[in-house]
Each structure stands twice: as structure tokens, then as C-alpha cells.
N, C-alpha and C. Protein backbone atom coordinates (compact mmCIF):
# COMPACT_ATOMS: atom_id res chain seq x y z
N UNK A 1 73.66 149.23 123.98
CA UNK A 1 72.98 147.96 123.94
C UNK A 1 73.76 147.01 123.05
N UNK A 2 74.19 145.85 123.95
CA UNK A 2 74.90 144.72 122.91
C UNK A 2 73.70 143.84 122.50
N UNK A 3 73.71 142.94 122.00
CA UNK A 3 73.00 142.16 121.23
C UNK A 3 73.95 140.84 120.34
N UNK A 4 73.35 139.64 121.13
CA UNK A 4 74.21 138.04 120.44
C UNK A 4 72.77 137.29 120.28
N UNK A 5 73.07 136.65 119.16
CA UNK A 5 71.98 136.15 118.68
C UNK A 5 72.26 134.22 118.29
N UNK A 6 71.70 133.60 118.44
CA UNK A 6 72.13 131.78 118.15
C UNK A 6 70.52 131.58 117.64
N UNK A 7 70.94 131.22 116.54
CA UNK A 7 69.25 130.25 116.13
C UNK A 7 69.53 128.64 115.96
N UNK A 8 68.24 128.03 116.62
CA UNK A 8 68.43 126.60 116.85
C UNK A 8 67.30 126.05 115.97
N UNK A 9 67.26 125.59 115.23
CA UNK A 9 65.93 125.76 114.28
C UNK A 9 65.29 126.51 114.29
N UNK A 10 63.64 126.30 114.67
CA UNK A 10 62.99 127.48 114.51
C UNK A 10 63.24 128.81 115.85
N UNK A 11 63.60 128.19 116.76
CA UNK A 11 64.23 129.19 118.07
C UNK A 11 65.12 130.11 117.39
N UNK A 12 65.35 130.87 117.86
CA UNK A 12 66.20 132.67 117.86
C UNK A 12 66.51 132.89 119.22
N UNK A 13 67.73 132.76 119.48
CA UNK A 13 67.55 133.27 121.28
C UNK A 13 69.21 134.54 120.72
N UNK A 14 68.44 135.22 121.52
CA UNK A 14 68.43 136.75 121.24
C UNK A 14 69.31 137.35 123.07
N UNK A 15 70.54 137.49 123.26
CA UNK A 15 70.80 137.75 124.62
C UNK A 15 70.81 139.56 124.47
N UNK A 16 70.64 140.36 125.65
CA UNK A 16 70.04 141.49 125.29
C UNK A 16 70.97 141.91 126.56
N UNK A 17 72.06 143.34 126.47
CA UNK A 17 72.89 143.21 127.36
C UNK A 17 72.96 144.78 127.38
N UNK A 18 72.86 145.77 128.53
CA UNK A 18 73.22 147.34 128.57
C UNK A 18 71.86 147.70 128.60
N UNK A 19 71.38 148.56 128.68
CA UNK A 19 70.08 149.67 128.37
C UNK A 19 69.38 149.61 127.08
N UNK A 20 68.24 149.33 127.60
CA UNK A 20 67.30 149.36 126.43
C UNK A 20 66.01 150.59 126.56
N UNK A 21 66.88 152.22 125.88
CA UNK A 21 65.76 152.56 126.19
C UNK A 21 65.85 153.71 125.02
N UNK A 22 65.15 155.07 125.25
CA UNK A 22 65.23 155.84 123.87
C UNK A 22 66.29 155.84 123.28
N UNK A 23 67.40 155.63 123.73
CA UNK A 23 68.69 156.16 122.94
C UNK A 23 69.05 154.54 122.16
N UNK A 24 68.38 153.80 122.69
CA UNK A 24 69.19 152.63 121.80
C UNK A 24 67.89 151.68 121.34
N UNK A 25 66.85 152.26 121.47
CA UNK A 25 65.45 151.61 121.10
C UNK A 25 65.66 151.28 119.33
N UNK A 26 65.31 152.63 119.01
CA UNK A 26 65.65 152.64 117.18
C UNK A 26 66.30 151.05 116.63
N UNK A 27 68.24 151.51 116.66
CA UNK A 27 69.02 150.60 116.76
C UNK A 27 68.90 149.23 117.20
N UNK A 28 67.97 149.04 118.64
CA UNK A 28 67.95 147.68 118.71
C UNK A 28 66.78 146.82 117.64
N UNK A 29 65.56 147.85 117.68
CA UNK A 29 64.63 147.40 116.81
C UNK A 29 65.13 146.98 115.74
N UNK A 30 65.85 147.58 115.04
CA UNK A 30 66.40 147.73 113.15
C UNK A 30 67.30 146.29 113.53
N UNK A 31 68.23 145.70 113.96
CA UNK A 31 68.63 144.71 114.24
C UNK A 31 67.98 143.45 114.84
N UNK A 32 66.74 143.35 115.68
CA UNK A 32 65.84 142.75 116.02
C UNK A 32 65.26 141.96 114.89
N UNK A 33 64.84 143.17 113.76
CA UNK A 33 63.84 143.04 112.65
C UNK A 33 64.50 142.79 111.37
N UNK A 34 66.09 142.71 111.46
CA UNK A 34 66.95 142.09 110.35
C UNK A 34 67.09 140.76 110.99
N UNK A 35 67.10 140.14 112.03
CA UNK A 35 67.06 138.81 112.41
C UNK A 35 65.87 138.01 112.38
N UNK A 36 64.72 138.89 112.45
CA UNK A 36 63.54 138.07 112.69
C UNK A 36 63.35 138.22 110.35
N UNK A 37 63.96 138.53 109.93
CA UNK A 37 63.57 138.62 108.26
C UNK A 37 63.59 137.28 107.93
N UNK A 38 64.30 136.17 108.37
CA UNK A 38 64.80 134.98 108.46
C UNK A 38 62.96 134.40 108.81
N UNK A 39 61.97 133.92 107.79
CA UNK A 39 60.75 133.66 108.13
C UNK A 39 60.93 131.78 108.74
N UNK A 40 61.67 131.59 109.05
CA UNK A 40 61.70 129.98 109.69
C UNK A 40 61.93 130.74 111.14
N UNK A 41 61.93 131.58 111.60
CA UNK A 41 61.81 131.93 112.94
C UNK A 41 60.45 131.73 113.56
N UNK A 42 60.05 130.76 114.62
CA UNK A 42 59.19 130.89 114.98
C UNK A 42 58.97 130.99 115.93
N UNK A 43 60.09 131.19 116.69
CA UNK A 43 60.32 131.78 118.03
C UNK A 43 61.11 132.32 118.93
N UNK A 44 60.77 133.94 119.73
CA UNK A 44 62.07 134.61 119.38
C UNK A 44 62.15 133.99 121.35
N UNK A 45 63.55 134.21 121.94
CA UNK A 45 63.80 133.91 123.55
C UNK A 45 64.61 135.15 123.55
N UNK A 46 64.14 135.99 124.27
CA UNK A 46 65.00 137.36 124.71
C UNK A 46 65.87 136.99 125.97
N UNK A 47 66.71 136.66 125.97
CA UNK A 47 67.69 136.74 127.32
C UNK A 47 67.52 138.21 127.93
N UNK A 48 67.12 138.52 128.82
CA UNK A 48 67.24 139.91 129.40
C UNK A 48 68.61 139.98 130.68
N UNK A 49 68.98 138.67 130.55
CA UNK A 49 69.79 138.75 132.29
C UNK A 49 70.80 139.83 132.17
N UNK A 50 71.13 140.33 130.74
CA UNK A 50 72.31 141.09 130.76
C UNK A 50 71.75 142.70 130.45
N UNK A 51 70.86 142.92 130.51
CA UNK A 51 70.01 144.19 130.94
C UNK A 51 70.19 144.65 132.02
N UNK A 52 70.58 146.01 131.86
CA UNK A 52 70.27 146.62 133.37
C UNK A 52 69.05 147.66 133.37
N UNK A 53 68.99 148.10 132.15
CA UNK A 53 67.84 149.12 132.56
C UNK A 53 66.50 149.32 131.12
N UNK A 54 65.60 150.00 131.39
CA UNK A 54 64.75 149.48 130.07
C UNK A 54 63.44 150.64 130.69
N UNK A 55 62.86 151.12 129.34
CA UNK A 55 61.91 151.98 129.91
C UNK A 55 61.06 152.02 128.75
N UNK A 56 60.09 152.83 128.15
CA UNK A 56 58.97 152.57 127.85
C UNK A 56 59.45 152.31 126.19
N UNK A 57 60.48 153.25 125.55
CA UNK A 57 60.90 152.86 124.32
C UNK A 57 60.94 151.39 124.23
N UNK A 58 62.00 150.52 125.45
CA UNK A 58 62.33 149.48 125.20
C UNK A 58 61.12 148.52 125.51
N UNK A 59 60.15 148.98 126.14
CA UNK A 59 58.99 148.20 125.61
C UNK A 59 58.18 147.74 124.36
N UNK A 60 58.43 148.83 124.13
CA UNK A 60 57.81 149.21 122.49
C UNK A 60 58.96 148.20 121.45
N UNK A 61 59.83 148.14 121.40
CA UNK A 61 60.51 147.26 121.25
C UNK A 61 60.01 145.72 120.90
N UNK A 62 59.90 145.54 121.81
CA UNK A 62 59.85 143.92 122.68
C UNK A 62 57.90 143.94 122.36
N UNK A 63 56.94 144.99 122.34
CA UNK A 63 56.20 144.69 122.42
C UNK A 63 55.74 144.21 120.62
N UNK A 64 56.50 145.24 119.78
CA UNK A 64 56.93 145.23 117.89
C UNK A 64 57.01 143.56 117.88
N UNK A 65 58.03 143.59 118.42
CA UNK A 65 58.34 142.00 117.68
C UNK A 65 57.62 141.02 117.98
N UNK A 66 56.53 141.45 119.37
CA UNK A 66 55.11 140.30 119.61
C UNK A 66 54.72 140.00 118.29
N UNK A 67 54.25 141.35 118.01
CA UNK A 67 53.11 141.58 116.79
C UNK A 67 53.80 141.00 115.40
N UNK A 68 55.09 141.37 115.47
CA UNK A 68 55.81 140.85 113.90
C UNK A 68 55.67 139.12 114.30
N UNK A 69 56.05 138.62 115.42
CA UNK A 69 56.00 136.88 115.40
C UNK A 69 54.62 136.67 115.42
N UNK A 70 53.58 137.47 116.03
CA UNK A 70 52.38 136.80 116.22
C UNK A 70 51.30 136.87 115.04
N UNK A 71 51.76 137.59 113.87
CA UNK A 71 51.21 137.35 112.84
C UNK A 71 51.69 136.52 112.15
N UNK A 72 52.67 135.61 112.37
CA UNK A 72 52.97 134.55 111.30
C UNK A 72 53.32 133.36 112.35
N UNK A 73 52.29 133.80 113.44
CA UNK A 73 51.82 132.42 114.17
C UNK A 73 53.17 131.61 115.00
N UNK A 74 54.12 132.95 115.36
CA UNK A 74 55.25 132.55 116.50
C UNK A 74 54.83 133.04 117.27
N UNK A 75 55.70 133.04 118.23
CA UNK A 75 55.63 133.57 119.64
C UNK A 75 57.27 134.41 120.53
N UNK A 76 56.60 134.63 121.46
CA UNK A 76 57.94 135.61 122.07
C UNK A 76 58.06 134.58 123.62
N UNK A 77 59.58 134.73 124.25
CA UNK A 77 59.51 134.05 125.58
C UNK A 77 60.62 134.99 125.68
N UNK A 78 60.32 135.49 126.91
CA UNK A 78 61.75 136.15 127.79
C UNK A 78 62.08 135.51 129.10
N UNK A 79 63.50 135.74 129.35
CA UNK A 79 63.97 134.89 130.41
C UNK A 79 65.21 135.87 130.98
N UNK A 80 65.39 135.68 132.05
CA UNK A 80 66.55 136.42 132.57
C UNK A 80 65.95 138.17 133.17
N UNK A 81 64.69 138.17 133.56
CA UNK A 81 64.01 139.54 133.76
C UNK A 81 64.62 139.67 134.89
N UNK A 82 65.12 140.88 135.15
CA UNK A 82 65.69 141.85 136.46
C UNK A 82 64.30 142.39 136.94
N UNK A 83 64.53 142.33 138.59
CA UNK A 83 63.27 143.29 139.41
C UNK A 83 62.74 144.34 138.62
N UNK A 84 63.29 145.13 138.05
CA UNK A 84 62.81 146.95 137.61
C UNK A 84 62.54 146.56 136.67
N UNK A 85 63.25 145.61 135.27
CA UNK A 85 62.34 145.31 134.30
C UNK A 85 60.97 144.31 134.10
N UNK A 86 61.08 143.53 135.20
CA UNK A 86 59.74 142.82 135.75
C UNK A 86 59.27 143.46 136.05
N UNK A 87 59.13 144.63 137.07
CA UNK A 87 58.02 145.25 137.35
C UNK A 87 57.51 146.11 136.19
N UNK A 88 58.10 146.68 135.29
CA UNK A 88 57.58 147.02 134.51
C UNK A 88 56.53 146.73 133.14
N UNK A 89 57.18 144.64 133.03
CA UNK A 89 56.70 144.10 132.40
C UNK A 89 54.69 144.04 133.19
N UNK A 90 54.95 144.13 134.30
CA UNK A 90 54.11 143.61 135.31
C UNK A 90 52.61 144.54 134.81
N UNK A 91 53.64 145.83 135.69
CA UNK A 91 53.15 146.93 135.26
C UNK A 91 52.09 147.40 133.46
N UNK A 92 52.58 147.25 132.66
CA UNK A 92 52.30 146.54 131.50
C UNK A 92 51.43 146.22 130.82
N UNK A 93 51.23 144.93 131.53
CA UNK A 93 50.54 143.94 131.01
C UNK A 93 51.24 143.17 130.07
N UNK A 94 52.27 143.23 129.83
CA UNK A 94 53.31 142.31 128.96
C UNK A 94 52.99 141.02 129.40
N UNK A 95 52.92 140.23 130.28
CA UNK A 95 52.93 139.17 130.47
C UNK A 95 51.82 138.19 130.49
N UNK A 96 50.90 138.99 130.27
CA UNK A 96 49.82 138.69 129.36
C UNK A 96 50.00 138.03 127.88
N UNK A 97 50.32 138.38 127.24
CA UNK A 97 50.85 138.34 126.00
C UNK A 97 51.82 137.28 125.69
N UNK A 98 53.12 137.80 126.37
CA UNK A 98 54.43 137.12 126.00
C UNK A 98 54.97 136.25 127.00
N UNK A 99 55.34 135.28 126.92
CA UNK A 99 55.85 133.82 127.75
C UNK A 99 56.78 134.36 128.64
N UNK A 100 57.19 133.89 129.68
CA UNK A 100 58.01 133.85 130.40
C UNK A 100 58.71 132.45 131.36
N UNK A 101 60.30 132.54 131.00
CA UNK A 101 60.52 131.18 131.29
C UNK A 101 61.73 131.05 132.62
């Protein structure tokens, strides 16, 4: 899992590239959660277009950093969702929750 990150004021856009799943869940989290330490973040944009694959770890993931932005009153938006990780978001109920753009 690569990971490039640009913050535009309070935006964080976060591009998310390779497999996101047990083997690189940990790792992506711990880097996720050293970028979001930065408390002028108030909103993270996950690029997913460079994802190919993602499974329930990498939910857990993505679903962490709801809860870390949505207690200090940010929010999450993903963009760039592939079929298999949409359906999973679908599947879910993620999109309930978290924006999609």
C-alpha cells in the first residue's frame, strides 16, 4: 500500500494506491493517524482510484478514521471507488456515514 498525502487547509486528500487489506491494514492505519494528529484537519478525501483491492481489515481502516474526524466534528469523503470496493462499501453500509464524491 502506497500512500501521498496534500493538505489544502483544512482538506487532507489522502491518494490510496495497492491493497488495502490485513497485511497492510496496521501500517496504513499508523500513517493515516500520524496525518490526521495535525488537529486543523477537518477533512479527510481518500482517493481510492489507485486501489485495487480492499477487504474487511481495510474497512476497519477507513471506518477508524470516520470516528477519529467525527468526534472533532470533521468528516470523511472518498472518491475514486472501484466496482469490488463499492460494492463492498455498499455492502457495508459505509455510505451511510461517509461522503462520496
Amino acid at each position: 500500500m502506497e500512500l501521498h498525502a496534500q493538505k489544502r487547509g483544512p482538506r487532507l486528500t489522502v491518494r490510496l494506491s495497492g491493497e488495502l487489506d490485513h497485511h497492510s491494514a496496521e501500517q496504513t492505519r499508523i500513517m493515516l493517524d500520524t496525518l490526521l494528529r495535525d488537529v486543523t484537519v477537518s477533512e479527510l478525501l481518500l482517493d481510492l482510484s489507485g486501489m485495487s483491492f480492499m477487504d474487511s481489515a481495510g474497512l476497519g481502516v477507513i471506518l477508524g478514521r470516520f470516528r477519529k474526524l467525527s468526534m472533532r466534528g470533521g468528516r470523511l469523503i472518498v472518491k475514486g471507488v472501484n466496482p469490488s470496493v463499492d460494492r463492498i462499501f455498499q455492502m457495508s453500509g459505509l455510505y451511510a456515514i461517509v461522503e462520496r464524491q
